[in-house]
Each structure stands twice: as C-alpha cells, then as structure tokens.
PDB file of N, CA and C in Angstrom:
ATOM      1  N   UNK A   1      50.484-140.125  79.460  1.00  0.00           N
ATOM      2  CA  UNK A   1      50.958-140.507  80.778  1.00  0.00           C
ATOM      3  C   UNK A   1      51.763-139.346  81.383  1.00  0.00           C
ATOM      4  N   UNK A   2      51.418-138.526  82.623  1.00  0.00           N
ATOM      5  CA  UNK A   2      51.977-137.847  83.301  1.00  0.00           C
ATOM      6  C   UNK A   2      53.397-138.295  83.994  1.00  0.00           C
ATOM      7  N   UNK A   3      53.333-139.125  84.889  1.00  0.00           N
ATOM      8  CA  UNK A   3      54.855-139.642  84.986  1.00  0.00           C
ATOM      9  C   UNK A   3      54.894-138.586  86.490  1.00  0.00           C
ATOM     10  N   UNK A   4      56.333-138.216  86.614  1.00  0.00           N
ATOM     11  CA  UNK A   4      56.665-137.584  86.935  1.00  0.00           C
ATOM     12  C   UNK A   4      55.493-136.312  87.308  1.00  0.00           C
ATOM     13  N   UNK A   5      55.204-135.532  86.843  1.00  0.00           N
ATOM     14  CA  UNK A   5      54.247-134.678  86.575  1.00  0.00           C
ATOM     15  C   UNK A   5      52.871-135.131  88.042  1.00  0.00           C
ATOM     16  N   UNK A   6      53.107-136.141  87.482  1.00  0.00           N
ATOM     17  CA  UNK A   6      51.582-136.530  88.588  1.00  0.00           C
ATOM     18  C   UNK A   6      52.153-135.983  90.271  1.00  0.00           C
ATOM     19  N   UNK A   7      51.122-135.084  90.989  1.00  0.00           N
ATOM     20  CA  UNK A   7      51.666-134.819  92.396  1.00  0.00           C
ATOM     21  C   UNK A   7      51.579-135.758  93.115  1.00  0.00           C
ATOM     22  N   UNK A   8      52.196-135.850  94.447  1.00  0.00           N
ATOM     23  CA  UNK A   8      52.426-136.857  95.774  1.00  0.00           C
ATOM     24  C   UNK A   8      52.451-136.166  96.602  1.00  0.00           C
ATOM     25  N   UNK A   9      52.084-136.694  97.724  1.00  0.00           N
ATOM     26  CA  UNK A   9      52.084-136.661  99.564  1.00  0.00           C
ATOM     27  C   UNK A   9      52.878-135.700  99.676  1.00  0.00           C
ATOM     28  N   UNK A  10      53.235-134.653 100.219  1.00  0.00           N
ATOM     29  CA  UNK A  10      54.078-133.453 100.566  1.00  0.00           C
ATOM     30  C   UNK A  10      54.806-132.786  99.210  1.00  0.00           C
ATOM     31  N   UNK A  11      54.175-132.898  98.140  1.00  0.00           N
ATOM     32  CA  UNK A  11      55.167-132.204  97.228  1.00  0.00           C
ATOM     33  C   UNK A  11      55.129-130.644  97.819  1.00  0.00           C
ATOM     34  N   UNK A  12      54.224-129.738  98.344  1.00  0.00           N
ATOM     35  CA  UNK A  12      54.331-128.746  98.424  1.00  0.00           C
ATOM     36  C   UNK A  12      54.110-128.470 100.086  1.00  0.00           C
ATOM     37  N   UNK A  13      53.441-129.357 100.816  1.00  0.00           N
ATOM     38  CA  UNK A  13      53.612-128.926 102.025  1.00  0.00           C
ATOM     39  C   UNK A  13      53.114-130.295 102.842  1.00  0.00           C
ATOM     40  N   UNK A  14      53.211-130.804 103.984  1.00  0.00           N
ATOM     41  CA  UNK A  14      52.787-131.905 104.071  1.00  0.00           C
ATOM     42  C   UNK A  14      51.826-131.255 104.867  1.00  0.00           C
ATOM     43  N   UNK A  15      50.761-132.832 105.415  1.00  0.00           N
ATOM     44  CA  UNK A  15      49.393-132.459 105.637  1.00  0.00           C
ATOM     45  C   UNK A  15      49.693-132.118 107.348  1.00  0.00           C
ATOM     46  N   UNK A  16      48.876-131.598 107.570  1.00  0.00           N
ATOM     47  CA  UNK A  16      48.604-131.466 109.287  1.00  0.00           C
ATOM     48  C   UNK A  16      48.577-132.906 110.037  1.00  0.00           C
ATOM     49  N   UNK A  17      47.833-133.534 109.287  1.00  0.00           N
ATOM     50  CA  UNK A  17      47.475-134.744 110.267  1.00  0.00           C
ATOM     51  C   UNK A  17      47.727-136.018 108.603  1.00  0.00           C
ATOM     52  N   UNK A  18      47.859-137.149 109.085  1.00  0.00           N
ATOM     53  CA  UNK A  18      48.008-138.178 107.724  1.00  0.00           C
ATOM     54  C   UNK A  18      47.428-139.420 108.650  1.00  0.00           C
ATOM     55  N   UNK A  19      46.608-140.248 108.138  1.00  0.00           N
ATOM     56  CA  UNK A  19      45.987-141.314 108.162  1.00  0.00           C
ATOM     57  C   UNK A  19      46.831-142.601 108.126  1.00  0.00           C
ATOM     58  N   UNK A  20      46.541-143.866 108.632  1.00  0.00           N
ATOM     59  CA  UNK A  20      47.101-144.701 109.052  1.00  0.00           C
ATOM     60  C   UNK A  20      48.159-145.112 107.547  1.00  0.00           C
ATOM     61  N   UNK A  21      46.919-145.420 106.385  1.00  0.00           N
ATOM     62  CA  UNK A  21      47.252-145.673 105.068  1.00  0.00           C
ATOM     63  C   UNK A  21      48.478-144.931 104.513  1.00  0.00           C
ATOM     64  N   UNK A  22      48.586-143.288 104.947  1.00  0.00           N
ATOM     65  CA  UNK A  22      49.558-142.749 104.654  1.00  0.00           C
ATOM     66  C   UNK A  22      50.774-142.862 104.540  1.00  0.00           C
ATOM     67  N   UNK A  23      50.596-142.805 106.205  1.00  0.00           N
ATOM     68  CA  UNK A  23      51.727-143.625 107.340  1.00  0.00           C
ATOM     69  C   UNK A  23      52.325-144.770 106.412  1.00  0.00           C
ATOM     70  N   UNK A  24      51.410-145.633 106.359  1.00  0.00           N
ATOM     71  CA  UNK A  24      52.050-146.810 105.367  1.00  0.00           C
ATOM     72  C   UNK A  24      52.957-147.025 104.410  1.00  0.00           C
ATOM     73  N   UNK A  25      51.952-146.324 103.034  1.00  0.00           N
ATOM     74  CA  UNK A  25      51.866-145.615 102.044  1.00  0.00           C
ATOM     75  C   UNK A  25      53.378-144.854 101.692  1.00  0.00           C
ATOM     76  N   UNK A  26      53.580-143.947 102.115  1.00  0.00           N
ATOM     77  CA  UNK A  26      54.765-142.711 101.829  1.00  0.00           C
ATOM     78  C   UNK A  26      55.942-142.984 102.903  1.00  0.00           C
ATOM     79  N   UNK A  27      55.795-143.496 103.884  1.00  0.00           N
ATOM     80  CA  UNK A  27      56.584-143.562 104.887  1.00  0.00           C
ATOM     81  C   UNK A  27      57.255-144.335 105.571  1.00  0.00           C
ATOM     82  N   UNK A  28      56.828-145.309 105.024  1.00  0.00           N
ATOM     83  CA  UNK A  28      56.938-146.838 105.477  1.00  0.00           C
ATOM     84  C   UNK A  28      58.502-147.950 104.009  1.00  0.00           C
ATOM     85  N   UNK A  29      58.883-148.570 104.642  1.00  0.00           N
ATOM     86  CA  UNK A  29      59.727-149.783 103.395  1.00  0.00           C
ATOM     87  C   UNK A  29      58.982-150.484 103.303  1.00  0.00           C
ATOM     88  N   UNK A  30      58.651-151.448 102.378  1.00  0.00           N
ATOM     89  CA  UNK A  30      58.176-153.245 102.195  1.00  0.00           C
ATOM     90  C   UNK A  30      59.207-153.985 102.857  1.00  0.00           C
ATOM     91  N   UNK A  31      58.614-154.980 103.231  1.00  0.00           N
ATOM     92  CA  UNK A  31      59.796-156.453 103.627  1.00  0.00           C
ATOM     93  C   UNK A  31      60.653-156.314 102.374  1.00  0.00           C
ATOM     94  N   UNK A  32      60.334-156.683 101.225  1.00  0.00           N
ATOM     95  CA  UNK A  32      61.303-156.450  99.907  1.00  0.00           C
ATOM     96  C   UNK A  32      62.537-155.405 100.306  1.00  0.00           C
ATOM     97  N   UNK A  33      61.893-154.217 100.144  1.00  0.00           N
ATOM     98  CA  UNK A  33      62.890-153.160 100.214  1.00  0.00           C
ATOM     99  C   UNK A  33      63.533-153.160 101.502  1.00  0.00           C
ATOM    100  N   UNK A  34      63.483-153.716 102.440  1.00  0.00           N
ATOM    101  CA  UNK A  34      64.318-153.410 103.451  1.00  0.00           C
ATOM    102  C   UNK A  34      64.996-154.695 103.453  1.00  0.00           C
ATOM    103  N   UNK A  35      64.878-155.868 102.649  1.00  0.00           N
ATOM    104  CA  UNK A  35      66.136-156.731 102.758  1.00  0.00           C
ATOM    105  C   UNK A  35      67.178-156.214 101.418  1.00  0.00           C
ATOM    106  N   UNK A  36      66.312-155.732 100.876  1.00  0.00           N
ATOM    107  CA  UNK A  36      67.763-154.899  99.272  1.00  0.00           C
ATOM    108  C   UNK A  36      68.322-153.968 100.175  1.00  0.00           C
ATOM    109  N   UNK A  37      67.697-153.441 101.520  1.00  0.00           N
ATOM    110  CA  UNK A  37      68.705-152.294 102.015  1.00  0.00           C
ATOM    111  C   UNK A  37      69.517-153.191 102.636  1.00  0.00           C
ATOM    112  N   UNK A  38      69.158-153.802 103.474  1.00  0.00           N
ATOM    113  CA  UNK A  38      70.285-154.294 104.442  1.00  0.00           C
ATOM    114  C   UNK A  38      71.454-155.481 103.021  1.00  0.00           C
ATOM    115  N   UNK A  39      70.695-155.120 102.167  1.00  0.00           N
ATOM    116  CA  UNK A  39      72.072-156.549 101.591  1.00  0.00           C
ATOM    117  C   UNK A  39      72.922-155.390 100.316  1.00  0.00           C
ATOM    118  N   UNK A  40      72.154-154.506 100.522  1.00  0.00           N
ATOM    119  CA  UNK A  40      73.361-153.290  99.647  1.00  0.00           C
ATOM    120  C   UNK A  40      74.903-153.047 100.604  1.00  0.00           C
ATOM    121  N   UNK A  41      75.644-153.119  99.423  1.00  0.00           N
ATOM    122  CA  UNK A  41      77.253-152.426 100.015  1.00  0.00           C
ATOM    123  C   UNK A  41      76.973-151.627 100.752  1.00  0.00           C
ATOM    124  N   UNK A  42      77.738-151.452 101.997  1.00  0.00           N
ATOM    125  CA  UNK A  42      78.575-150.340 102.705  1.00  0.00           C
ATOM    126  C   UNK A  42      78.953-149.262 102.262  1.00  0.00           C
ATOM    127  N   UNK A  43      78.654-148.096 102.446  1.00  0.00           N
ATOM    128  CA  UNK A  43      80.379-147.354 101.782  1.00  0.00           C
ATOM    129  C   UNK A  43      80.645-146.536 102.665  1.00  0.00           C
TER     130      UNK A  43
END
C-alpha cells in the first residue's frame, strides 16, 4: 500500500482546465464535513 506516496490533483502543478468531477472531487466539503466545521470550537 502506497499511502501517502500515491499522487493527487495539483501535487506538482495544477491542471489548466479541471472538469466538473474535479471541481467536486478536490475542492468541494461534503454536507458531513461542513457541519463538523461549523460545530468545531472557535479560537
């Protein structure tokens, strides 16, 4: 298992143009993750 090791979406340069999925994909929160943001502490 690579892990870490395995590359992603802009590790070295990002693309010219990125596709809707991308958009999604790399750039985007889930409903999930954006209610753990809004219910995380302040600081």
């Amino acid at each position: 298992m690579q892990g870490w090791q395995t590359s992603y979406l802009g590790l070295r340069d990002l693309p010219g143009e990125l596709s809707e999925f991308e958009l999604q994909a790399f750039f985007s929160f889930s409903r999930a993750e954006r209610e753990l943001i809004a219910r995380a502490p302040q600081r």
